[in-house]
C-alpha atoms as a PDB file:
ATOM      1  CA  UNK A   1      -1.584  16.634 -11.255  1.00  0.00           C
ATOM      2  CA  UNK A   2      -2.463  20.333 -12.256  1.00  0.00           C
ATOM      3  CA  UNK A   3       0.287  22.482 -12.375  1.00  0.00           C
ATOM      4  CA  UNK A   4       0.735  26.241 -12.488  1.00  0.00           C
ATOM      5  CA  UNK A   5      -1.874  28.526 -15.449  1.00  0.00           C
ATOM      6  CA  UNK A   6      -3.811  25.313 -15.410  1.00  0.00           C
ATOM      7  CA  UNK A   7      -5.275  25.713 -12.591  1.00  0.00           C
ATOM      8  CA  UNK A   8      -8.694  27.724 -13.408  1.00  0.00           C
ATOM      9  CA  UNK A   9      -9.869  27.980  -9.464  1.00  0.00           C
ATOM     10  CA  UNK A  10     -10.350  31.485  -8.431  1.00  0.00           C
ATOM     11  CA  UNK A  11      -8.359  30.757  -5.345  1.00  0.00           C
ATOM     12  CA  UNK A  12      -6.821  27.860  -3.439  1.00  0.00           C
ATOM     13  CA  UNK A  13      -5.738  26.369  -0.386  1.00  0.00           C
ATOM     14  CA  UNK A  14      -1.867  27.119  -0.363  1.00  0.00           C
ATOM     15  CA  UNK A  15       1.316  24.690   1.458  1.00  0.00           C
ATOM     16  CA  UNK A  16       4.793  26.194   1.120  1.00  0.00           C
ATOM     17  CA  UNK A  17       7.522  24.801   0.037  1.00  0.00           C
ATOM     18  CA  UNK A  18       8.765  23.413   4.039  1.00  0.00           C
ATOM     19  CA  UNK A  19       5.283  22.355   4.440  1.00  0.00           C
ATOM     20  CA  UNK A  20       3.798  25.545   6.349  1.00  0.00           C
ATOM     21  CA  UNK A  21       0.162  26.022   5.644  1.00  0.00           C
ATOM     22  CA  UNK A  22      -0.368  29.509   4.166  1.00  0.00           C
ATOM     23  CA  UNK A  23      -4.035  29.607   4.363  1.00  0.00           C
ATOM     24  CA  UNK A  24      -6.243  30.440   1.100  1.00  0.00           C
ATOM     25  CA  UNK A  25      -4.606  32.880  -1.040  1.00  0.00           C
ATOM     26  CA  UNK A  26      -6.096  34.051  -4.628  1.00  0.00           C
ATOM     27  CA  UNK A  27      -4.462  31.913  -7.515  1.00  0.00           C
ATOM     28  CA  UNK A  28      -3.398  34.839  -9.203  1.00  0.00           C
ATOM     29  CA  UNK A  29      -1.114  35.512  -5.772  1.00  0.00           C
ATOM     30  CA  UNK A  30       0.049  31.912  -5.825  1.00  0.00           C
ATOM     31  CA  UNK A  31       0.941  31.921  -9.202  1.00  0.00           C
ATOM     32  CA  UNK A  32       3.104  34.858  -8.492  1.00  0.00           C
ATOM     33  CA  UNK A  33       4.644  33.512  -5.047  1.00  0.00           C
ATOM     34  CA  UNK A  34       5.721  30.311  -7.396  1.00  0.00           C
ATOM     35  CA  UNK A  35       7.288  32.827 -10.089  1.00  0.00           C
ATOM     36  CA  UNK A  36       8.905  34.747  -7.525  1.00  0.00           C
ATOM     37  CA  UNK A  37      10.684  31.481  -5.536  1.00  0.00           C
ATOM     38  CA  UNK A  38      11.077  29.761  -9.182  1.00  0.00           C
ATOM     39  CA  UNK A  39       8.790  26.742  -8.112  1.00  0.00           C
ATOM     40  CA  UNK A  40       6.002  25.208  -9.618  1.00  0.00           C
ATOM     41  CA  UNK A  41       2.427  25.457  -7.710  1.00  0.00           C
ATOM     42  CA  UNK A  42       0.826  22.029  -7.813  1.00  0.00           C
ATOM     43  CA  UNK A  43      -2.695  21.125  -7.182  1.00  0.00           C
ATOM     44  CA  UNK A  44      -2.999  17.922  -5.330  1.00  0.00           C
ATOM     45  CA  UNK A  45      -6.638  17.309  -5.681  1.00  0.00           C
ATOM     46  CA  UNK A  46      -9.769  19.162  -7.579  1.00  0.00           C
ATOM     47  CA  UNK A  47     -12.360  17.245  -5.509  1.00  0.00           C
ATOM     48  CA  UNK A  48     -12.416  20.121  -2.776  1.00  0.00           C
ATOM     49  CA  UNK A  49     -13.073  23.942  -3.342  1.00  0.00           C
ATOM     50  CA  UNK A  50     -11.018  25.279  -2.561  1.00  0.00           C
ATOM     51  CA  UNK A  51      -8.669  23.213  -4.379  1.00  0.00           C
ATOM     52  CA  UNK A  52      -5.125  21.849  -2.324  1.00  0.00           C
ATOM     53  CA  UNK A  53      -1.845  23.289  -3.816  1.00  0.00           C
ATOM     54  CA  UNK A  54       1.295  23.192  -3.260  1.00  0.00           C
ATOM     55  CA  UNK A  55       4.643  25.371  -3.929  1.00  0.00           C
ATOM     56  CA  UNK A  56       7.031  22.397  -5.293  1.00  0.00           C
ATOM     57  CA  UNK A  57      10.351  22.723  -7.028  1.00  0.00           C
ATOM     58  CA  UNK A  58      10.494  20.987 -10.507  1.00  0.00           C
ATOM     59  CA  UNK A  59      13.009  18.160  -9.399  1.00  0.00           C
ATOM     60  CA  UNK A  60      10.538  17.475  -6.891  1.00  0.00           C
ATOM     61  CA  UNK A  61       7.317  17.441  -8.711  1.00  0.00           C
ATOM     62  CA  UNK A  62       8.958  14.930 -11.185  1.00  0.00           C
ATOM     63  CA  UNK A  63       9.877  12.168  -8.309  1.00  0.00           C
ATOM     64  CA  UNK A  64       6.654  12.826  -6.720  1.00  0.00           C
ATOM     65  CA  UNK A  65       5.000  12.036  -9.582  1.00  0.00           C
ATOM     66  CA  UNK A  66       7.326   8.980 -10.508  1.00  0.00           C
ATOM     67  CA  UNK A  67       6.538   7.396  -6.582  1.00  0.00           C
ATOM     68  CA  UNK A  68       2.727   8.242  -7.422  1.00  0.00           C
ATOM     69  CA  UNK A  69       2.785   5.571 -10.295  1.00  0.00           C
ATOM     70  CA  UNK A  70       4.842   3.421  -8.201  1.00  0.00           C
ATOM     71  CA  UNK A  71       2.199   3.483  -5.254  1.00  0.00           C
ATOM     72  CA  UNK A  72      -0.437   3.303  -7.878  1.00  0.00           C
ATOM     73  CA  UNK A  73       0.517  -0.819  -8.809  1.00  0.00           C
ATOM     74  CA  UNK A  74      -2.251  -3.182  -7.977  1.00  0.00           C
ATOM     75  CA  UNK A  75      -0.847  -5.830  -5.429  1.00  0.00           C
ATOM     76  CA  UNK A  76      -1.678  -9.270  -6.573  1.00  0.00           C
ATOM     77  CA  UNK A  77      -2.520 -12.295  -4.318  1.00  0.00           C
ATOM     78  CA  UNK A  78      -0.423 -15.354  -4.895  1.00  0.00           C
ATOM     79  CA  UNK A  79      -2.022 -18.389  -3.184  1.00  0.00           C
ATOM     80  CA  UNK A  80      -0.004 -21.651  -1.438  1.00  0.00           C
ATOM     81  CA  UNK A  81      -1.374 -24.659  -0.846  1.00  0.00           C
ATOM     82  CA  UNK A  82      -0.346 -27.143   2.176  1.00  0.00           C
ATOM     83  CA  UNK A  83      -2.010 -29.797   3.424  1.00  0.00           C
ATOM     84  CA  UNK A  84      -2.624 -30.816   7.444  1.00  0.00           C
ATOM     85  CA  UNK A  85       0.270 -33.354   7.728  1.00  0.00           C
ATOM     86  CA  UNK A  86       3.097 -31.458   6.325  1.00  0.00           C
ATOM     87  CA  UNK A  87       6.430 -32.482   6.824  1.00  0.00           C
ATOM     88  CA  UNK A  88       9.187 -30.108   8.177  1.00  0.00           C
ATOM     89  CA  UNK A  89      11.221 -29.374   5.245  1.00  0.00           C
ATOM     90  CA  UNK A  90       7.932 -28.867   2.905  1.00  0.00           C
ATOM     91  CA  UNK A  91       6.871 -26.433   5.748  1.00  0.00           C
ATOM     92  CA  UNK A  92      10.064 -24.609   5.353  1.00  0.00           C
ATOM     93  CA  UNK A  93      10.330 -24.504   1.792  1.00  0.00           C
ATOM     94  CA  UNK A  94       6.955 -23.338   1.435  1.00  0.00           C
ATOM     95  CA  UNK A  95       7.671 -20.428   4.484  1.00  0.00           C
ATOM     96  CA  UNK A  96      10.349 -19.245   2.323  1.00  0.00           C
ATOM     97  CA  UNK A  97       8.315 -19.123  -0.771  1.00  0.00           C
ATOM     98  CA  UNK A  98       6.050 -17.101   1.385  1.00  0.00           C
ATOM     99  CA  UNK A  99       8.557 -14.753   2.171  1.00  0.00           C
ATOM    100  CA  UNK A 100       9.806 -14.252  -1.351  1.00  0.00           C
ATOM    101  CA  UNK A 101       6.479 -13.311  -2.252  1.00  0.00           C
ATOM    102  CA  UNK A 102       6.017 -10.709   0.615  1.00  0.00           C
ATOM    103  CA  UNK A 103       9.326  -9.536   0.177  1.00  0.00           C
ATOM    104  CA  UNK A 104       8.608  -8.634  -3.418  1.00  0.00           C
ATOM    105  CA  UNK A 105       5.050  -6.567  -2.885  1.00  0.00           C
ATOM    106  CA  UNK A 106       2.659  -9.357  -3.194  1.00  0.00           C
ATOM    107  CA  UNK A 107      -0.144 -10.668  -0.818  1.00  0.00           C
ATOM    108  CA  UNK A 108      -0.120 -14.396   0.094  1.00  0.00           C
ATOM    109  CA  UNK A 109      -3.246 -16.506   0.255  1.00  0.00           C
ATOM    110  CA  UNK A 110      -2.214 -19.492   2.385  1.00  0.00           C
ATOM    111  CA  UNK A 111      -4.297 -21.955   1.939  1.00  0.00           C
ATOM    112  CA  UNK A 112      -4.639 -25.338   4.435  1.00  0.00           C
ATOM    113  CA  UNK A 113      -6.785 -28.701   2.793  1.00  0.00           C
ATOM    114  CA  UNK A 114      -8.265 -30.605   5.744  1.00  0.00           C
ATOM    115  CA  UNK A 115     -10.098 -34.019   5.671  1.00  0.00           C
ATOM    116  CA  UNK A 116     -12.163 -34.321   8.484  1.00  0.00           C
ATOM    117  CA  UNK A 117     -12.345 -32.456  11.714  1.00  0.00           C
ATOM    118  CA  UNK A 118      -9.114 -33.510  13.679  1.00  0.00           C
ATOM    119  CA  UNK A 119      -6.922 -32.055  10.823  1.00  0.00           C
ATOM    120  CA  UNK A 120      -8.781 -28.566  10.766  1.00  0.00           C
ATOM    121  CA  UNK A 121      -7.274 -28.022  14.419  1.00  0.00           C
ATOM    122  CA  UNK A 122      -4.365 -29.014  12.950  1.00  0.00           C
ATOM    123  CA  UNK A 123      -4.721 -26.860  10.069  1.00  0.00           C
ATOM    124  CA  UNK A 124      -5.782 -23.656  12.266  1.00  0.00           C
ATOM    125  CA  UNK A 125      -2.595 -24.066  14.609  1.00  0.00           C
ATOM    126  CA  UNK A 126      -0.206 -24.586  11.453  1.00  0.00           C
ATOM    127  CA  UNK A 127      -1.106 -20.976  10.120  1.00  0.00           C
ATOM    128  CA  UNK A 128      -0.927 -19.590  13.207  1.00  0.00           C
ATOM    129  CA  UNK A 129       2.473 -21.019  13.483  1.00  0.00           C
ATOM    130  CA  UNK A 130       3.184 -19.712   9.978  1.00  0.00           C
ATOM    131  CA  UNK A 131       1.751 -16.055  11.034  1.00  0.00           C
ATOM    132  CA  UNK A 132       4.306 -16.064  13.835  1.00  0.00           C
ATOM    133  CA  UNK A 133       7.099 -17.111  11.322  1.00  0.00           C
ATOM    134  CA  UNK A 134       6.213 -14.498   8.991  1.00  0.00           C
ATOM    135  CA  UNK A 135       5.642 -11.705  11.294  1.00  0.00           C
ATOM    136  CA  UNK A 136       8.716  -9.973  10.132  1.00  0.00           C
ATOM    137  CA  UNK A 137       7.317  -9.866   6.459  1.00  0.00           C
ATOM    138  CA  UNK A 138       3.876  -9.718   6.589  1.00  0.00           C
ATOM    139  CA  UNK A 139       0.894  -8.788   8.611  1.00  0.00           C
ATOM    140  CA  UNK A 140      -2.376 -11.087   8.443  1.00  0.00           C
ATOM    141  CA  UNK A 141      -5.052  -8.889   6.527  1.00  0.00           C
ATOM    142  CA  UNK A 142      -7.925 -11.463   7.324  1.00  0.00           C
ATOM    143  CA  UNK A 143      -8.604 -13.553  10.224  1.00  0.00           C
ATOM    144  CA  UNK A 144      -7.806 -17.398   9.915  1.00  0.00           C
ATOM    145  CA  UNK A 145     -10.884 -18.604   8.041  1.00  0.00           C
ATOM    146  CA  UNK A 146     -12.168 -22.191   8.616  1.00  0.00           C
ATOM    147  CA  UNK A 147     -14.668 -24.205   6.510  1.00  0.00           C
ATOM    148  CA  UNK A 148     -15.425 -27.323   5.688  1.00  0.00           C
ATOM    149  CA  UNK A 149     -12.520 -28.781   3.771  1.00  0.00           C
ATOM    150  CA  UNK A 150     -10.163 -26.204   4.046  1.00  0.00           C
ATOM    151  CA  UNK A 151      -8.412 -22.808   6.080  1.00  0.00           C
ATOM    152  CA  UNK A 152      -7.107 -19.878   4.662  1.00  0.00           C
ATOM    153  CA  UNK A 153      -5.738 -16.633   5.832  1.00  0.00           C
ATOM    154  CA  UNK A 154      -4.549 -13.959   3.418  1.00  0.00           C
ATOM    155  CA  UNK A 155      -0.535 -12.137   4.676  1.00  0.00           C
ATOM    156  CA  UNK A 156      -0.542  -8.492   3.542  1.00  0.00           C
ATOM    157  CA  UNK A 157       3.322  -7.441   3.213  1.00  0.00           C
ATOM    158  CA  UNK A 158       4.529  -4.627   5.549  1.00  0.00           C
ATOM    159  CA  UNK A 159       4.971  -1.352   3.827  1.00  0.00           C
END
């Protein structure tokens, strides 16, 4: 984030403080408009010409920047095992683990071992029964994937 005499573009693409879109206006002007209001101007992005920028008070360039490195945090993939012929408490337990996991920012790789063909039906209509239990936590990111000895789905948390 580039703020205020740092900016070297000769002019930029200006957003007031509420939002409004002020058009492209000379730096020189913007830096002035920032002075005048006692805001910093902030350029969101130097990939475009002419530049994005923003009139943002200091308090709120800080927290914007703060949530930025917040957002910024890879989300890692935890993966749980089951197996076809689960019982109902180990399907609970490991539902709730799932939920944890989703709950705290973290994709879920569930992951179903089959032996033979009966118990990949079985498999494929357990994780869709765990996709409708965890609805309220995550979303499915992939479709239910089946091979040979095993089905897996990966749960994206809700943002």
């Amino acid at each position: 984030m580039i703020k205020n005499e740092k900016i070297k573009a000769i002019e930029v693409h200006l957003t007031g403080i509420d939002g409004e879109d002020l058009g492209i206006v000379p730096t020189v002007e913007a830096l002035q408009m920032a002075k005048k209001l006692k805001v910093d101007l902030v350029c969101t992005s130097l990939y475009s010409s002419p530049p994005p920028c923003q009139l943002i008070s200091a308090g709120a360039a800080k927290q914007n920047k703060q949530q930025s490195k917040k957002s910024d945090k890879p989300i890692k993939i935890k993966e749980i095992r089951l197996t076809a012929n689960i019982e109902d408490h180990d399907y609970e337990t490991k539902k709730n683990q799932a939920e944890r996991i989703l709950q705290s920012h973290n994709a879920v790789l569930l992951v179903v071992k089959t032996q033979g063909s009966k118990e990949s039906a079985k498999a494929k209509t357990m994780i869709e029964e765990l996709l409708r239990d965890l609805q309220s936590s995550g979303k499915a990111k992939t479709g239910i994937q089946v091979s040979g000895k095993q089905s897996m789905v990966q749960v994206d948390p809700l943002s």
